[in-house]
N, C-alpha and C. Protein backbone atom coordinates (compact mmCIF):
# COMPACT_ATOMS: atom_id res chain seq x y z
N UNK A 1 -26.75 -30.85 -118.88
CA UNK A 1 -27.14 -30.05 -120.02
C UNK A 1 -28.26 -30.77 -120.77
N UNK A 2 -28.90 -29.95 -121.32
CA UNK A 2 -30.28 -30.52 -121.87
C UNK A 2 -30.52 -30.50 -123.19
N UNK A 3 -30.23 -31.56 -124.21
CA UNK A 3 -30.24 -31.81 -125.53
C UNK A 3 -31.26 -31.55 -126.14
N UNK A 4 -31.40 -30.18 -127.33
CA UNK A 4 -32.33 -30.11 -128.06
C UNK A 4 -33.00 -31.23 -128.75
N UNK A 5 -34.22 -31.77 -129.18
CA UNK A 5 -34.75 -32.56 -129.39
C UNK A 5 -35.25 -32.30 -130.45
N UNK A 6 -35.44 -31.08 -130.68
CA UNK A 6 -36.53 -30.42 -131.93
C UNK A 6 -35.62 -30.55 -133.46
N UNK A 7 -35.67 -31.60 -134.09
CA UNK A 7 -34.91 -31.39 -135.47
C UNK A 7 -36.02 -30.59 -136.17
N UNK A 8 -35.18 -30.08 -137.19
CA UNK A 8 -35.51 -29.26 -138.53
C UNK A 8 -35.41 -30.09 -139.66
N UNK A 9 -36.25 -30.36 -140.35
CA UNK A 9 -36.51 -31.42 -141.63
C UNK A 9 -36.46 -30.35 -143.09
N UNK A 10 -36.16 -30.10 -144.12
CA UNK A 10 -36.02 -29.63 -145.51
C UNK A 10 -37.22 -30.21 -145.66
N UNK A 11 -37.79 -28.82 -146.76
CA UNK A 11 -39.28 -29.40 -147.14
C UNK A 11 -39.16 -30.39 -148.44
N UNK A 12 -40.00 -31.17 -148.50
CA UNK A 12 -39.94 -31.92 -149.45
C UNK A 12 -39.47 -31.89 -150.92
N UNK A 13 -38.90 -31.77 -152.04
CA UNK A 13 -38.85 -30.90 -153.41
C UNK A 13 -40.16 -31.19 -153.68
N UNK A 14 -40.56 -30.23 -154.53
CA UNK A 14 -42.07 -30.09 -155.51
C UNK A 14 -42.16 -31.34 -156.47
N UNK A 15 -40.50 -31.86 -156.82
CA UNK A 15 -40.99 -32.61 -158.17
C UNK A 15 -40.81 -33.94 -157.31
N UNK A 16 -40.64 -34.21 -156.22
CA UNK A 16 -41.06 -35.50 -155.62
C UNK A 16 -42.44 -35.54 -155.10
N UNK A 17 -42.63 -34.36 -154.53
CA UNK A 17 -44.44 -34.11 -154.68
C UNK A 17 -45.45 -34.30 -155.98
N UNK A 18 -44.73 -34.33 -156.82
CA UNK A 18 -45.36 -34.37 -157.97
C UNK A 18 -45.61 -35.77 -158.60
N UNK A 19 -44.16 -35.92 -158.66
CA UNK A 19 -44.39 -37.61 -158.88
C UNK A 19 -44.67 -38.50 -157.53
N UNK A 20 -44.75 -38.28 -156.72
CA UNK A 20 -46.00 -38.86 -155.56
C UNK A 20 -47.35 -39.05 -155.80
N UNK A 21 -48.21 -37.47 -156.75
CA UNK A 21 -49.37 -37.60 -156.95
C UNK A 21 -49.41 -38.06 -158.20
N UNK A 22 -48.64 -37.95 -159.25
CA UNK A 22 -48.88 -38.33 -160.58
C UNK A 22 -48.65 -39.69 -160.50
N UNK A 23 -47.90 -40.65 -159.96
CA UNK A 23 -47.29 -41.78 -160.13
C UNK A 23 -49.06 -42.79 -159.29
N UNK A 24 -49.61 -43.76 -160.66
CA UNK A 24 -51.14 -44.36 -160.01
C UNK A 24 -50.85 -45.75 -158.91
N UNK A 25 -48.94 -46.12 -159.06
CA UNK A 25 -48.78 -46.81 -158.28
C UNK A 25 -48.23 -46.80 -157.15
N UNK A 26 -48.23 -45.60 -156.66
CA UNK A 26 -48.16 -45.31 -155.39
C UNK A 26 -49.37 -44.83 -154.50
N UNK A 27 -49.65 -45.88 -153.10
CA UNK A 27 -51.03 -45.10 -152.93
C UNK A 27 -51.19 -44.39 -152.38
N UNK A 28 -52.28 -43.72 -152.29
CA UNK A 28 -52.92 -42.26 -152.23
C UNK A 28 -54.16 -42.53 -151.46
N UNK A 29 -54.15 -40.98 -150.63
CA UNK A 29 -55.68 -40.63 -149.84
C UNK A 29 -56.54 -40.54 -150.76
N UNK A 30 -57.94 -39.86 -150.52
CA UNK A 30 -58.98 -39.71 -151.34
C UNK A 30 -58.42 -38.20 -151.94
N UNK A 31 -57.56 -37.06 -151.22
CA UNK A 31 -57.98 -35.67 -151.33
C UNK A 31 -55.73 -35.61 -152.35
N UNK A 32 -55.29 -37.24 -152.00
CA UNK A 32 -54.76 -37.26 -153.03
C UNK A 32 -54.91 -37.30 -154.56
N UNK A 33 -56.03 -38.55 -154.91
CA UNK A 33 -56.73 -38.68 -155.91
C UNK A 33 -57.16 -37.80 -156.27
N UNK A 34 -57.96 -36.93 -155.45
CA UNK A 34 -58.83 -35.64 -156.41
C UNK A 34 -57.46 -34.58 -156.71
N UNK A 35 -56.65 -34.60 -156.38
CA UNK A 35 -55.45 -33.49 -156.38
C UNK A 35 -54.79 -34.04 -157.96
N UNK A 36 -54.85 -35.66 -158.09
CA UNK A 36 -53.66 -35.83 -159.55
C UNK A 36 -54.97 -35.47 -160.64
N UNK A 37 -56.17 -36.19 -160.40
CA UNK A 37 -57.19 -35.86 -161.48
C UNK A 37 -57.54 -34.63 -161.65
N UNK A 38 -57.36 -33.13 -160.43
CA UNK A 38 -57.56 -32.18 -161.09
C UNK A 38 -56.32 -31.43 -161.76
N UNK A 39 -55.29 -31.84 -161.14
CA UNK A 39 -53.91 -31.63 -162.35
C UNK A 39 -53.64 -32.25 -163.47
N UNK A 40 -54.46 -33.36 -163.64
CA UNK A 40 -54.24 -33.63 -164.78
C UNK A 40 -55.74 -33.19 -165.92
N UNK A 41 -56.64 -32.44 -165.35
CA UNK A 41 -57.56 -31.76 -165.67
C UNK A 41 -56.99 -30.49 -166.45
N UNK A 42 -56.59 -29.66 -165.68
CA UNK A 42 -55.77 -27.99 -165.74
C UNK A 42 -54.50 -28.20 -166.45
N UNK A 43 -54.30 -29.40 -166.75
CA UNK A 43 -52.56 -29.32 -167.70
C UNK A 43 -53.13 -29.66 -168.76
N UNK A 44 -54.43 -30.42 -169.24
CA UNK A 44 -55.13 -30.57 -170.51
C UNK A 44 -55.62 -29.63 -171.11
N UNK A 45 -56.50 -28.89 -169.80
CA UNK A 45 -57.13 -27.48 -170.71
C UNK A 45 -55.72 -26.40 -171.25
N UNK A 46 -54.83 -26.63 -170.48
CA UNK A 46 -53.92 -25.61 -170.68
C UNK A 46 -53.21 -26.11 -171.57
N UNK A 47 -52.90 -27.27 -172.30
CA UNK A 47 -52.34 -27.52 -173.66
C UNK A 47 -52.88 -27.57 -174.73
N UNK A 48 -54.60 -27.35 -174.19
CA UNK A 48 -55.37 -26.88 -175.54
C UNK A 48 -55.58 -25.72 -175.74
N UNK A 49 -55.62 -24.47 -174.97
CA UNK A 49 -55.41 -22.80 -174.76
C UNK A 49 -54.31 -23.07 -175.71
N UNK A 50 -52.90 -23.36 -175.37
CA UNK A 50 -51.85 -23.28 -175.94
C UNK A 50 -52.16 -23.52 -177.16
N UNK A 51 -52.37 -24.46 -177.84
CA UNK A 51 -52.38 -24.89 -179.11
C UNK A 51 -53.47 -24.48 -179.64
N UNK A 52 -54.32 -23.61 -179.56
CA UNK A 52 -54.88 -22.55 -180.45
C UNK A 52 -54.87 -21.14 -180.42
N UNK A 53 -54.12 -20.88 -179.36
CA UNK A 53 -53.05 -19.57 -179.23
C UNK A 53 -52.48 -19.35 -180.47
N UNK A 54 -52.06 -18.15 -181.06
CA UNK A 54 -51.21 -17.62 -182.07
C UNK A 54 -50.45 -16.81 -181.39
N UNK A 55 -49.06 -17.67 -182.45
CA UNK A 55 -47.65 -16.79 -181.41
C UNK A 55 -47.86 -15.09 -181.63
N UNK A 56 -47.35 -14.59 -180.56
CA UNK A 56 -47.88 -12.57 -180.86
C UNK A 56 -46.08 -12.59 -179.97
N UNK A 57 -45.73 -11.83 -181.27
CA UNK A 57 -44.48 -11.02 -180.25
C UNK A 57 -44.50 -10.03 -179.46
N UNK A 58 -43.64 -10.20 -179.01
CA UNK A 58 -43.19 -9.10 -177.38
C UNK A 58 -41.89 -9.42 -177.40
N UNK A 59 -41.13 -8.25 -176.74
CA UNK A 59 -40.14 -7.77 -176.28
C UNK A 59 -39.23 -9.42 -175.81
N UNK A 60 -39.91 -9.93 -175.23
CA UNK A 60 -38.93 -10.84 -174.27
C UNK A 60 -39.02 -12.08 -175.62
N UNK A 61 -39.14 -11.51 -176.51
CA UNK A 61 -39.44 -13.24 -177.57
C UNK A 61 -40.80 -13.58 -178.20
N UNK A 62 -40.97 -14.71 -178.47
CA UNK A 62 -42.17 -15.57 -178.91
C UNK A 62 -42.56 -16.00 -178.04
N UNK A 63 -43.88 -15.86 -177.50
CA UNK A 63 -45.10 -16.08 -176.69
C UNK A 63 -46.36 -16.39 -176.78
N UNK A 64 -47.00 -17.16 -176.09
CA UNK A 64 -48.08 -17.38 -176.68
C UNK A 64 -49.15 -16.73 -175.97
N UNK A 65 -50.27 -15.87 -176.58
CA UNK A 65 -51.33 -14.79 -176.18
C UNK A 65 -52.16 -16.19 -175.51
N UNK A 66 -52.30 -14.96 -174.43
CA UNK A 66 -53.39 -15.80 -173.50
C UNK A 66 -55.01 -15.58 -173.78
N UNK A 67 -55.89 -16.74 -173.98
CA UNK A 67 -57.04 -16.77 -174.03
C UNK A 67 -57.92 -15.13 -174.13
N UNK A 68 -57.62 -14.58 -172.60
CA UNK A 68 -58.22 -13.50 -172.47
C UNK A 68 -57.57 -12.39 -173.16
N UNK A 69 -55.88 -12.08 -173.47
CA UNK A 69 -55.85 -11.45 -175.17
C UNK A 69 -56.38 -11.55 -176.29
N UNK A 70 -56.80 -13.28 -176.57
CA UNK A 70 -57.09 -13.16 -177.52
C UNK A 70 -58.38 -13.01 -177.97
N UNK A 71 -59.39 -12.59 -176.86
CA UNK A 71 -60.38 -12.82 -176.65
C UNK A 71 -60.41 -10.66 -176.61
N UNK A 72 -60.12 -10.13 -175.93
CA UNK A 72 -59.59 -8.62 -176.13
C UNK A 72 -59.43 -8.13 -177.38
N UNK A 73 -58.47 -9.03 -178.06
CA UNK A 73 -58.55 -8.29 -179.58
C UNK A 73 -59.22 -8.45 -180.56
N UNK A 74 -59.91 -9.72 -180.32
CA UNK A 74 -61.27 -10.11 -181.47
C UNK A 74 -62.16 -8.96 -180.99
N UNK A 75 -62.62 -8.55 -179.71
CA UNK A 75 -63.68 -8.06 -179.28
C UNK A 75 -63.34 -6.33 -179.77
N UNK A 76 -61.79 -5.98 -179.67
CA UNK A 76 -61.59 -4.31 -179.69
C UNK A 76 -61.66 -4.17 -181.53
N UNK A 77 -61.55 -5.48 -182.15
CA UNK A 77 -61.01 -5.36 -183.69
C UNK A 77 -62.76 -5.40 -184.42
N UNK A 78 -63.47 -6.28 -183.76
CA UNK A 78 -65.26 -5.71 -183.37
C UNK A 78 -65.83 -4.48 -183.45
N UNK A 79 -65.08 -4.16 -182.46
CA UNK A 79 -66.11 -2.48 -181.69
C UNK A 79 -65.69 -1.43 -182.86
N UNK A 80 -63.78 -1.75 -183.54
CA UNK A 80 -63.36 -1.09 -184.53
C UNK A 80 -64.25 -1.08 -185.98
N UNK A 81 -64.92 -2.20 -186.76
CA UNK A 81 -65.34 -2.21 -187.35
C UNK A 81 -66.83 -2.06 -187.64
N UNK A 82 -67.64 -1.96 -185.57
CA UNK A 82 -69.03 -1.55 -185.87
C UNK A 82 -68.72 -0.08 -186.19
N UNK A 83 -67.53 0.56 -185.81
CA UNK A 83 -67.93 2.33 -185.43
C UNK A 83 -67.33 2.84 -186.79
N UNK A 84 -66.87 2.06 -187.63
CA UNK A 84 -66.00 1.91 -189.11
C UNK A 84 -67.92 2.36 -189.86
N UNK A 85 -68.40 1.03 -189.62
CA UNK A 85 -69.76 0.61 -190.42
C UNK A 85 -70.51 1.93 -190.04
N UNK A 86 -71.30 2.31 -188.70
CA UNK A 86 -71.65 3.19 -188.52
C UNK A 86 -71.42 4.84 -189.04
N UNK A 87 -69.96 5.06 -188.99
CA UNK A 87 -69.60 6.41 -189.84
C UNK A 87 -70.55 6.07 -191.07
N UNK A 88 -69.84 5.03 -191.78
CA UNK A 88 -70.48 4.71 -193.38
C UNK A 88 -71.67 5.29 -193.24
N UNK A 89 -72.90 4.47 -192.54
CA UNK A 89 -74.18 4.65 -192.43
C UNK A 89 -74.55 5.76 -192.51
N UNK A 90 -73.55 6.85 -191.62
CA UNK A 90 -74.08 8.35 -191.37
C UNK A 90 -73.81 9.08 -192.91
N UNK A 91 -72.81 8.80 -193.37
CA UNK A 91 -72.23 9.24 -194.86
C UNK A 91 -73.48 9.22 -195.95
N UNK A 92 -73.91 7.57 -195.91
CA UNK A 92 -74.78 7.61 -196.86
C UNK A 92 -75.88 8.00 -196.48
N UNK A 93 -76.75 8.05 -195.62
CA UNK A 93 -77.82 8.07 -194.94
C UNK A 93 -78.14 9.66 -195.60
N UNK A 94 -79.70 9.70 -196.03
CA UNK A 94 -80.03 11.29 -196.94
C UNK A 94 -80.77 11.91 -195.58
N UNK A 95 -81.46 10.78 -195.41
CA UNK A 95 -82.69 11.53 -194.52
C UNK A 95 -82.45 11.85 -193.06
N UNK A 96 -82.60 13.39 -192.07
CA UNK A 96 -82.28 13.75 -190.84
C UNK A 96 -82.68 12.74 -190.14
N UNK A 97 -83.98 11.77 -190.17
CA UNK A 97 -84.31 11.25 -189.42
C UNK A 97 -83.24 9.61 -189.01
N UNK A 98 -82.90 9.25 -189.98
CA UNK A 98 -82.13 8.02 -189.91
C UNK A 98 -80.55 8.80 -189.42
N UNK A 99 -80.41 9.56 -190.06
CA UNK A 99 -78.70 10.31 -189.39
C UNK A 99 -79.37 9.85 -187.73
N UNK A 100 -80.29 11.07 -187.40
CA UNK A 100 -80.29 10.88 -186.10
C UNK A 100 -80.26 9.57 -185.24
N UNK A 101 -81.31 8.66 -185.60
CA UNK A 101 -81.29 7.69 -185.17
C UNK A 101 -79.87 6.66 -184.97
N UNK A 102 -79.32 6.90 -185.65
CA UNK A 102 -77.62 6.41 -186.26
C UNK A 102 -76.92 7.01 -184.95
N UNK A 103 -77.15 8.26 -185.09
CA UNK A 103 -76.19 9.03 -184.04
C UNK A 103 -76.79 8.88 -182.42
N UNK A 104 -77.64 8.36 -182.51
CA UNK A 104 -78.55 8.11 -180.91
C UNK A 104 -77.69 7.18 -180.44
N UNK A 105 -77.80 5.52 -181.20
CA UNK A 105 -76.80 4.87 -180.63
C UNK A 105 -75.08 4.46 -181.06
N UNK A 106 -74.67 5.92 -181.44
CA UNK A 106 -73.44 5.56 -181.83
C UNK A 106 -72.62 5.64 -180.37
């Protein structure tokens, strides 16, 4: 009879992968090195996103709005107050010619 040979190995856990690349005294390839310096790149920017985030509720709790929300509602709370300004303009505005012009690029 002929004994399988082929073992099956469990993949490594993530957080021994982790502290493999994070840990500077254990050594490392080159494409290790570039792997802890760009994680430790992307966990910096992402604790500074965080910390000028403002908490916005939702359903599931306190959360923190992501960059591109908060970047959405400055821009829609914008567009709200050019087309706010613009009505005005048309209100006061006497002369057909400035209405129109007003209303060209509204």
């Amino acid at each position: 009879m002929v004994e399988n040979t082929n073992k099956t190995y469990r993949p490594t856990p993530t957080t021994t992968l982790e502290e493999h690349i994070m840990d500077c005294n254990i050594p490392k390839n080159e494409a290790e090195w570039w792997a802890r310096k760009e994680i430790k790149h992307l966990r910096k920017q992402i604790a500074e996103l965080e910390a000028n985030a403002e908490p916005h509720n939702m359903p599931s709790g306190l959360v923190h709005k992501t960059y591109h929300q908060m970047v959405v509602e400055k821009l829609e709370s914008q567009v709200s107050e050019l087309k706010t300004f613009t009505d005005e303009l048309i209100q006061i505005a006497d002369e057909e010619s400035v209405k129109n012009i007003i209303l060209k690029y509204k």
